[in-house]
Protein backbone atom coordinates (compact mmCIF):
# COMPACT_ATOMS: atom_id res chain seq x y z
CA UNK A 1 113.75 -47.57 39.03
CA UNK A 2 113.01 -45.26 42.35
CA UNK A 3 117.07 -44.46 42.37
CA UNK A 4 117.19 -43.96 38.95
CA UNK A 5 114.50 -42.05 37.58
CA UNK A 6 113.30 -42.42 33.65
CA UNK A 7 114.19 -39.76 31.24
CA UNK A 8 112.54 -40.92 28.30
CA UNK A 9 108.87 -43.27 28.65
CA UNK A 10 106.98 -43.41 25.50
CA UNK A 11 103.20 -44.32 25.44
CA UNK A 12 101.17 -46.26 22.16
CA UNK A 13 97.56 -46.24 22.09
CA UNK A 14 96.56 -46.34 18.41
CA UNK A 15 92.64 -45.83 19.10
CA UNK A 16 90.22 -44.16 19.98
CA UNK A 17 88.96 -41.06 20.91
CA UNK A 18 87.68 -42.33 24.56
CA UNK A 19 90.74 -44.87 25.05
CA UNK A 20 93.11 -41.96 24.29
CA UNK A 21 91.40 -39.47 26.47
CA UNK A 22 91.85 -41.66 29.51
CA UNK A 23 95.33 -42.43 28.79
CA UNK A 24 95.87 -38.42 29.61
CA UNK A 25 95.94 -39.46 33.43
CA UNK A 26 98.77 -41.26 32.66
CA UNK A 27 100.68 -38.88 31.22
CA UNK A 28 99.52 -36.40 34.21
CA UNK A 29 100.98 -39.25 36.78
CA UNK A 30 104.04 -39.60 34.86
CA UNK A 31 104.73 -35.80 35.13
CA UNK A 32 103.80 -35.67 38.71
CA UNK A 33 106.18 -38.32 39.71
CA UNK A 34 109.00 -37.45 36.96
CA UNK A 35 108.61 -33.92 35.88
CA UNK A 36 111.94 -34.01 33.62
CA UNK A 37 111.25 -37.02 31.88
CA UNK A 38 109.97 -37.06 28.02
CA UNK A 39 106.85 -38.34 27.31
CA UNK A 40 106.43 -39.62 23.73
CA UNK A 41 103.31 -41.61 22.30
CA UNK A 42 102.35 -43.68 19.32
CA UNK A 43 98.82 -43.25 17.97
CA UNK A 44 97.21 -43.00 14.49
CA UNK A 45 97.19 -40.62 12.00
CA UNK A 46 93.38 -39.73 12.73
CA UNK A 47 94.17 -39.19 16.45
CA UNK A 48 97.27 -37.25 16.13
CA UNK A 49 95.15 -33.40 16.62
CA UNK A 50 93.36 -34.80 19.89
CA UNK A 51 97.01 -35.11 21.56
CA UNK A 52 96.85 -31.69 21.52
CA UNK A 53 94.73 -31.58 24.40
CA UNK A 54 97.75 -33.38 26.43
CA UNK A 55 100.15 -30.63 26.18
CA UNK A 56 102.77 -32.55 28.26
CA UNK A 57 103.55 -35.05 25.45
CA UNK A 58 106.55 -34.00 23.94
CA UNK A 59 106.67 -35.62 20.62
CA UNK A 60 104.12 -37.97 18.82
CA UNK A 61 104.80 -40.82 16.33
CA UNK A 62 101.92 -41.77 13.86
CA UNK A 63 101.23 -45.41 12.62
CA UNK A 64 100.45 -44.27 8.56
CA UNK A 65 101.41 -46.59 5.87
CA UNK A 66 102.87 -49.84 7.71
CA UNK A 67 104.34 -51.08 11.13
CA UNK A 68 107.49 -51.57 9.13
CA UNK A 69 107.44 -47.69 8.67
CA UNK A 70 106.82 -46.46 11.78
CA UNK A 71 109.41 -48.95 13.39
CA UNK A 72 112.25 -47.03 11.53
CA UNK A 73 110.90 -44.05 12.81
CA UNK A 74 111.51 -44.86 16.60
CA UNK A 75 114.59 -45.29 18.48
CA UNK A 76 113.06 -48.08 21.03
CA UNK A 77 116.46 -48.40 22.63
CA UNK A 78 116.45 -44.61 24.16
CA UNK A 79 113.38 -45.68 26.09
CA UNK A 80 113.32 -46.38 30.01
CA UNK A 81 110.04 -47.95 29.90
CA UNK A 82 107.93 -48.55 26.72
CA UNK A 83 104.27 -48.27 28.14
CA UNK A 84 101.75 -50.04 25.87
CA UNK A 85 98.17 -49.07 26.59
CA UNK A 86 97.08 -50.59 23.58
CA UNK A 87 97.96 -54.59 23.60
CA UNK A 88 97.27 -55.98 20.67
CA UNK A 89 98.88 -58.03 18.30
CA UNK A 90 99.99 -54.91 16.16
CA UNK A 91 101.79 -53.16 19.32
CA UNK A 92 103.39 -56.74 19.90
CA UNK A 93 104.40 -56.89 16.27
CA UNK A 94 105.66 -52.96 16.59
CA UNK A 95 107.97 -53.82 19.15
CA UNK A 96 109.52 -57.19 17.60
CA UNK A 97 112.60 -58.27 20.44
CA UNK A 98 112.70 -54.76 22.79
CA UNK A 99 110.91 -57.02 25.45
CA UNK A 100 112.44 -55.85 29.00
CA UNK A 101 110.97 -52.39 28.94
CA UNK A 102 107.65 -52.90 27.95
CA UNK A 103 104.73 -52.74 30.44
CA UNK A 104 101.27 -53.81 29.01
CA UNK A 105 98.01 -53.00 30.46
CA UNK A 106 95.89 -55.98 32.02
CA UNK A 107 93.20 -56.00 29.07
CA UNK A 108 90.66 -58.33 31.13
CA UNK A 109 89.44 -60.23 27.96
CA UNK A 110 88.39 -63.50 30.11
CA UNK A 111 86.25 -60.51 32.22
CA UNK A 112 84.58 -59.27 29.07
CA UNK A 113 83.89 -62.69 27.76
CA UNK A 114 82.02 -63.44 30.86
CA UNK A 115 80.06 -60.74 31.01
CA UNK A 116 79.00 -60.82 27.26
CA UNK A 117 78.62 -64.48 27.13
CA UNK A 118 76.87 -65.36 30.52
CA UNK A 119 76.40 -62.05 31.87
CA UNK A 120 78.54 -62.57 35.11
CA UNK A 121 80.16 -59.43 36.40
CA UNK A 122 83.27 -58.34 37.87
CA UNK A 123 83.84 -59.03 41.03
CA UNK A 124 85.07 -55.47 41.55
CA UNK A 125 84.44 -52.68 38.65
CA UNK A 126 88.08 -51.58 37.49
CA UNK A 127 87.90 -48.29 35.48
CA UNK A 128 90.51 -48.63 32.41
CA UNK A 129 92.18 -45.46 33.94
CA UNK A 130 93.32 -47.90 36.94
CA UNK A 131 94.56 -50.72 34.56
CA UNK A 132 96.08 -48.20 32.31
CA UNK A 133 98.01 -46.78 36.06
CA UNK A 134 98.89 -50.14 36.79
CA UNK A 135 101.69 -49.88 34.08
CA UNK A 136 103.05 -47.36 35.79
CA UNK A 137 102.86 -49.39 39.10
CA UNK A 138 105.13 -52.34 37.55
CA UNK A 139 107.33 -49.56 36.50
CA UNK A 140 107.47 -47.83 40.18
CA UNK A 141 106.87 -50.48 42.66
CA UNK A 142 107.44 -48.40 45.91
CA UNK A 143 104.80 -45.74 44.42
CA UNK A 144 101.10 -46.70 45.02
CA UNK A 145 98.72 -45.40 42.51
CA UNK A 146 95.88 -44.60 43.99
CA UNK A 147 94.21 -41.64 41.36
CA UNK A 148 95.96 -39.60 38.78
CA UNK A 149 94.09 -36.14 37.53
CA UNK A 150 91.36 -36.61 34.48
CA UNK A 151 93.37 -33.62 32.24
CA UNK A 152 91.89 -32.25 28.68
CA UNK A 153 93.27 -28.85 27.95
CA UNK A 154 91.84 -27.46 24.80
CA UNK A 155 93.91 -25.54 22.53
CA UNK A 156 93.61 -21.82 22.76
CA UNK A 157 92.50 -21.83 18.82
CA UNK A 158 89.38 -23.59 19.79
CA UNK A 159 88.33 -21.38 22.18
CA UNK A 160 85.90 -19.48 20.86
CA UNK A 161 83.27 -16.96 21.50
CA UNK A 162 80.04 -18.90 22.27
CA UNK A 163 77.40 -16.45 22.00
CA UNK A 164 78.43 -14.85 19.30
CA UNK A 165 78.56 -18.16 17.40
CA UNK A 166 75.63 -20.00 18.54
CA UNK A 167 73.24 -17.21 20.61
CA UNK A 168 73.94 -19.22 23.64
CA UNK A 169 75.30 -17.64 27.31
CA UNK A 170 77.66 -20.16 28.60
CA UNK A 171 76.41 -22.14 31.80
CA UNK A 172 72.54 -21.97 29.96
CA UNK A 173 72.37 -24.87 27.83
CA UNK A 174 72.18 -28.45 27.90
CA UNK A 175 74.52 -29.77 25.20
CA UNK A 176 73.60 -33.32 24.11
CA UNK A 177 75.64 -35.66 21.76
CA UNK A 178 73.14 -37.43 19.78
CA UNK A 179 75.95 -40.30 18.08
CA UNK A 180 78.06 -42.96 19.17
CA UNK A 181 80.13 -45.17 16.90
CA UNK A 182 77.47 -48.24 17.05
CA UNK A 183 74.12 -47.80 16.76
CA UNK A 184 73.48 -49.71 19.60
CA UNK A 185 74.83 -47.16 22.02
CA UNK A 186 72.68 -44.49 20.71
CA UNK A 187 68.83 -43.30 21.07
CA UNK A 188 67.00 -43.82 18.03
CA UNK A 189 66.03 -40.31 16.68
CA UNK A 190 62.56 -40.48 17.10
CA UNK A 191 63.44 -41.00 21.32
CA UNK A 192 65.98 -37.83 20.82
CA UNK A 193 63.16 -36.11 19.63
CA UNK A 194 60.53 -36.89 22.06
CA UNK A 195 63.34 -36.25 24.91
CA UNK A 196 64.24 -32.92 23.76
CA UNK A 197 61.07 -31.89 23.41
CA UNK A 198 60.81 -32.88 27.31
CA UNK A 199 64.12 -30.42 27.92
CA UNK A 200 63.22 -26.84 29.71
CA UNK A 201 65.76 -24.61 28.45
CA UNK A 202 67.81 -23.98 25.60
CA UNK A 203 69.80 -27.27 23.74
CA UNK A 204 72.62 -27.68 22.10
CA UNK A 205 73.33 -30.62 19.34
CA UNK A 206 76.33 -32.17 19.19
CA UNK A 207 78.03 -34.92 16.82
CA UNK A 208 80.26 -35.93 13.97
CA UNK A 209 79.34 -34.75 10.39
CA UNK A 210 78.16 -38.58 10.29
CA UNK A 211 74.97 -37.57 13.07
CA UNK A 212 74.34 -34.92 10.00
CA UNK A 213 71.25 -36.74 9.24
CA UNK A 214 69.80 -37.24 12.51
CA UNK A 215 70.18 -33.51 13.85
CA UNK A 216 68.34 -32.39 10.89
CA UNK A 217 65.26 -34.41 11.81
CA UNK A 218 65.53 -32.90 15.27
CA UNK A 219 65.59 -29.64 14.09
CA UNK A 220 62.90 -30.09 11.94
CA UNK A 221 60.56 -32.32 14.43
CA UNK A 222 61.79 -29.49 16.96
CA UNK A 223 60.83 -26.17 16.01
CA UNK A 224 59.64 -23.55 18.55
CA UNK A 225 62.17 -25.03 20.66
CA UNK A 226 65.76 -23.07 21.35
CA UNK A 227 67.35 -25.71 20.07
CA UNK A 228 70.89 -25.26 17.70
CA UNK A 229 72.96 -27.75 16.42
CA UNK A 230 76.59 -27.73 16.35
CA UNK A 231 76.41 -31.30 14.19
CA UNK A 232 79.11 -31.83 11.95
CA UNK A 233 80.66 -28.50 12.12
CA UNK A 234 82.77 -28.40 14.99
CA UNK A 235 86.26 -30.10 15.39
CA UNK A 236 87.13 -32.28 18.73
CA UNK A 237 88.48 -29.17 20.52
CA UNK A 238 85.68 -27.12 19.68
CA UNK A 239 83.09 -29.73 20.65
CA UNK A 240 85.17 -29.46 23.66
CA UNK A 241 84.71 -26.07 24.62
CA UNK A 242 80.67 -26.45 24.33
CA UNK A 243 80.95 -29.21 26.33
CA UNK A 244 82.96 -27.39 28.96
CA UNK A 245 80.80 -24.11 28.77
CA UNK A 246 77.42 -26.36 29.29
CA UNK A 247 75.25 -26.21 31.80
CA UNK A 248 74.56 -29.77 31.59
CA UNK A 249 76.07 -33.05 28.80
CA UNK A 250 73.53 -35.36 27.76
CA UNK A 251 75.65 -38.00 26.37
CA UNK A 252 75.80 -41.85 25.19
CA UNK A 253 78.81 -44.01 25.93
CA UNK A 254 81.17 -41.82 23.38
CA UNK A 255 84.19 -40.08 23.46
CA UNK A 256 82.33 -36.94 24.32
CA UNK A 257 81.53 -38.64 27.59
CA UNK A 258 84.84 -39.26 28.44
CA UNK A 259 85.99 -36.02 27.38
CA UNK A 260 83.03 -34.44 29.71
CA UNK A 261 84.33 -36.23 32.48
CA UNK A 262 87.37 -33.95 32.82
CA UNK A 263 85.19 -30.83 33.34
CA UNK A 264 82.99 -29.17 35.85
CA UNK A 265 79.64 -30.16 34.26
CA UNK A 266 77.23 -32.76 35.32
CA UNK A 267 77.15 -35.41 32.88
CA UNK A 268 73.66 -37.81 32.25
CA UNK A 269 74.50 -40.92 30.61
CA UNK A 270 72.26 -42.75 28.51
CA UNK A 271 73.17 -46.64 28.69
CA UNK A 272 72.81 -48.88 25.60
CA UNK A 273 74.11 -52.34 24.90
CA UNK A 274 76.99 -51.96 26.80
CA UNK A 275 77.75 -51.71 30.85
CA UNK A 276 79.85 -49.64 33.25
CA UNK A 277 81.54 -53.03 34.40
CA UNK A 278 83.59 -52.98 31.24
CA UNK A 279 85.19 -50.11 32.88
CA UNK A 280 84.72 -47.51 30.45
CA UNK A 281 82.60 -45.25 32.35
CA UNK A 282 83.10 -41.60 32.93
CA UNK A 283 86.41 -40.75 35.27
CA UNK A 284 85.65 -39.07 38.31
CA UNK A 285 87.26 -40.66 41.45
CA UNK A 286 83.95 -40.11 43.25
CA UNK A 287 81.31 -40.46 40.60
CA UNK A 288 80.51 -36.96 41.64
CA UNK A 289 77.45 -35.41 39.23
CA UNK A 290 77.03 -38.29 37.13
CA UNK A 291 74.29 -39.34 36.37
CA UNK A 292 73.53 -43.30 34.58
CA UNK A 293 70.02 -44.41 33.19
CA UNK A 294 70.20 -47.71 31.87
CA UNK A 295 67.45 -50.68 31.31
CA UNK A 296 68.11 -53.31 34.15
CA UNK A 297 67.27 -56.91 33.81
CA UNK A 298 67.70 -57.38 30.32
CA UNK A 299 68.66 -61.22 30.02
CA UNK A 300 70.70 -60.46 26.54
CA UNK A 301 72.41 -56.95 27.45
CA UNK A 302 75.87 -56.76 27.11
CA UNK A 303 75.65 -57.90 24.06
CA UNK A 304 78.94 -56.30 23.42
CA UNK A 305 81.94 -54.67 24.51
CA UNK A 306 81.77 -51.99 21.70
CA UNK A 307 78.43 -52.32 19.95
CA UNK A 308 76.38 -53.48 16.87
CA UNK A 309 75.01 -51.32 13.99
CA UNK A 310 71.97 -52.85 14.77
CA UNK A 311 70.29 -54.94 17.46
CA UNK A 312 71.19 -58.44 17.19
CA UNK A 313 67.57 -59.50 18.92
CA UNK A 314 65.87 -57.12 16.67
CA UNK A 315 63.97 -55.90 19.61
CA UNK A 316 66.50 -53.01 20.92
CA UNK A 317 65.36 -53.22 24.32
CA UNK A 318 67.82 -51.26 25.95
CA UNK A 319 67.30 -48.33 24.22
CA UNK A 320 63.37 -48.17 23.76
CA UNK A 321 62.83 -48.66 27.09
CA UNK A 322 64.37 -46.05 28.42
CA UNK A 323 62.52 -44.06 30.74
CA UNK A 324 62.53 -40.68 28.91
CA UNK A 325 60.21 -38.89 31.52
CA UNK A 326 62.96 -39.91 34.30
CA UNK A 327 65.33 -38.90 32.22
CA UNK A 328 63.93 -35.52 31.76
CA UNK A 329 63.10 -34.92 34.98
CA UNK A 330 67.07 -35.12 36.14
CA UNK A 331 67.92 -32.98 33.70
CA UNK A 332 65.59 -30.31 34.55
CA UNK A 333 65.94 -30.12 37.67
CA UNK A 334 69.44 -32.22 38.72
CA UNK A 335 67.68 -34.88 41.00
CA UNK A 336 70.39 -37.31 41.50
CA UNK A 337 69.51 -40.54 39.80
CA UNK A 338 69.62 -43.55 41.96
CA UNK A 339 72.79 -46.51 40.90
């Protein structure tokens, strides 16, 4: 493949926002190594607008109605190398008999099983970016991928002007994204509360029109405070931009943290039910200004890869016992927490 480079590589990851974001060093690798060649992806339909934050994808695919569909859709033949980031039985079932071309990420299941089930770890942590690279290694074999470049570009249309919107001068506040997916990888409310309420300085609110609720019991518990809430009325791109203009994120394991990663602001992660050895932490090379608070020595944490919707001891350790005064602290004054 080194003599003959590919023209056209095309890249399927239905799902979701974090998984797609950190396939975007991928398609930064790709470029660096074959700056002619056509990058294509498969994701679906609700994904299709965050692509726009890869700008070196040339052409996207959506999975709407059926596999069946979408397989008329695509040409696989025209493809040098069919990279499937995804690897599941749908992508499997997508590609039917175009077998020689297809590269599938390492998806560590036995890994995840062992950690959930009997809480043994790793014996190295593997980000997903570097299993997601290795792809690309089967497909170059005299190229060794050490790093690609953690790339979101946000549209020009979402760039907007910040103080005029929200009263807030860029670089000031701490933005903090109160959801996650699972309710098990988010703070209870009342803990939001009494942690913001801890915060010098003004704060910013961020979520899906789902956190709705929740940010208007902030608001309300919060008053006095400079404290605004973007909740619910901001798109992915324009989330984005308050995330790149912050002074600070304050984030759960959620897209937003994976987004974060790609900018110049010092992220604080707040740890649920599930683990950095799953390999979904933040993407820096060097861990540089990230910051992890999590409750050790919990004999039933991971309970899961993804999450619950509620906590299957009923206790929710890992969450309300959090040290919110340490928390605090870091963010007020950027005292590197210990890992």
């Amino acid at each position: 493949m080194s003599s003959n480079y590919p023209k056209r590589i095309l890249i399927v990851r239905f799902s979701s926002i974090g998984d797609i974001v950190l396939t975007f060093p991928v398609v930064a690798a790709i470029k660096s190594l074959f700056p002619n060649c056509k990058i294509h992806y498969v994701t679906k339909k609700n994904f299709k607008v965050l692509l726009e934050a890869c700008p070196a994808i040339d052409e996207v695919f959506i999975l709407e109605d059926s596999l069946h569909a979408l397989r008329r859709k695509i040409n696989f033949a025209q493809y040098d190398a069919i990279l499937d980031l995804h690897n599941n039985l749908r992508t499997r079932l997508l590609f039917g008999f175009h077998l020689k071309r297809i590269f599938r990420f390492p998806k560590n299941n036995l890994e995840k099983w062992l950690l959930t089930t009997f809480k043994i770890s790793p014996k190295r942590r593997k980000h997903v970016v570097e299993r997601y690279l290795s792809t690309l290694s089967d497909l170059v074999s005299d190229w060794p991928i050490v790093s690609a470049t953690h790339q979101y570009s946000i549209p020009p249309g979402a760039q907007f002007d910040i103080q005029a919107r929200y009263h807030l001068v860029p670089k000031s506040y701490v933005a903090i994204a109160i959801g996650a997916q699972f309710a098990t990888k988010r703070l209870p409310t009342d803990m939001l509360i009494d942690l913001i309420k801890k915060i010098d300085g003004p704060v910013l609110l961020l979520g899906g029109k789902e956190d709705q609720a929740a940010s208007s019991a902030i608001l309300d518990a919060c008053q006095g405070q400079q404290l605004v809430s973007a909740v619910g009325l901001t798109n992915i791109h324009e989330s984005a931009w308050l995330v790149k203009n912050a002074r600070i994120l304050l984030t759960h394991d959620t897209g937003l943290m994976h987004i974060g990663a790609s900018f110049d602001v010092p992220l604080h992660v707040i740890w649920g039910n599930t683990i950095r050895d799953f390999g979904m932490y933040p993407y820096r090379i060097d861990q540089e200004e990230v910051y992890q608070y999590e409750v050790t020595g919990l004999s039933c944490r991971p309970c899961s890869k993804i999450g619950h919707q509620s906590c299957p001891k009923g206790h929710f350790a890992c969450m309300r016992k959090q040290d919110l005064n340490k928390i605090a602290l870091a963010v007020n004054t950027l005292t590197p927490n210990l890992q």
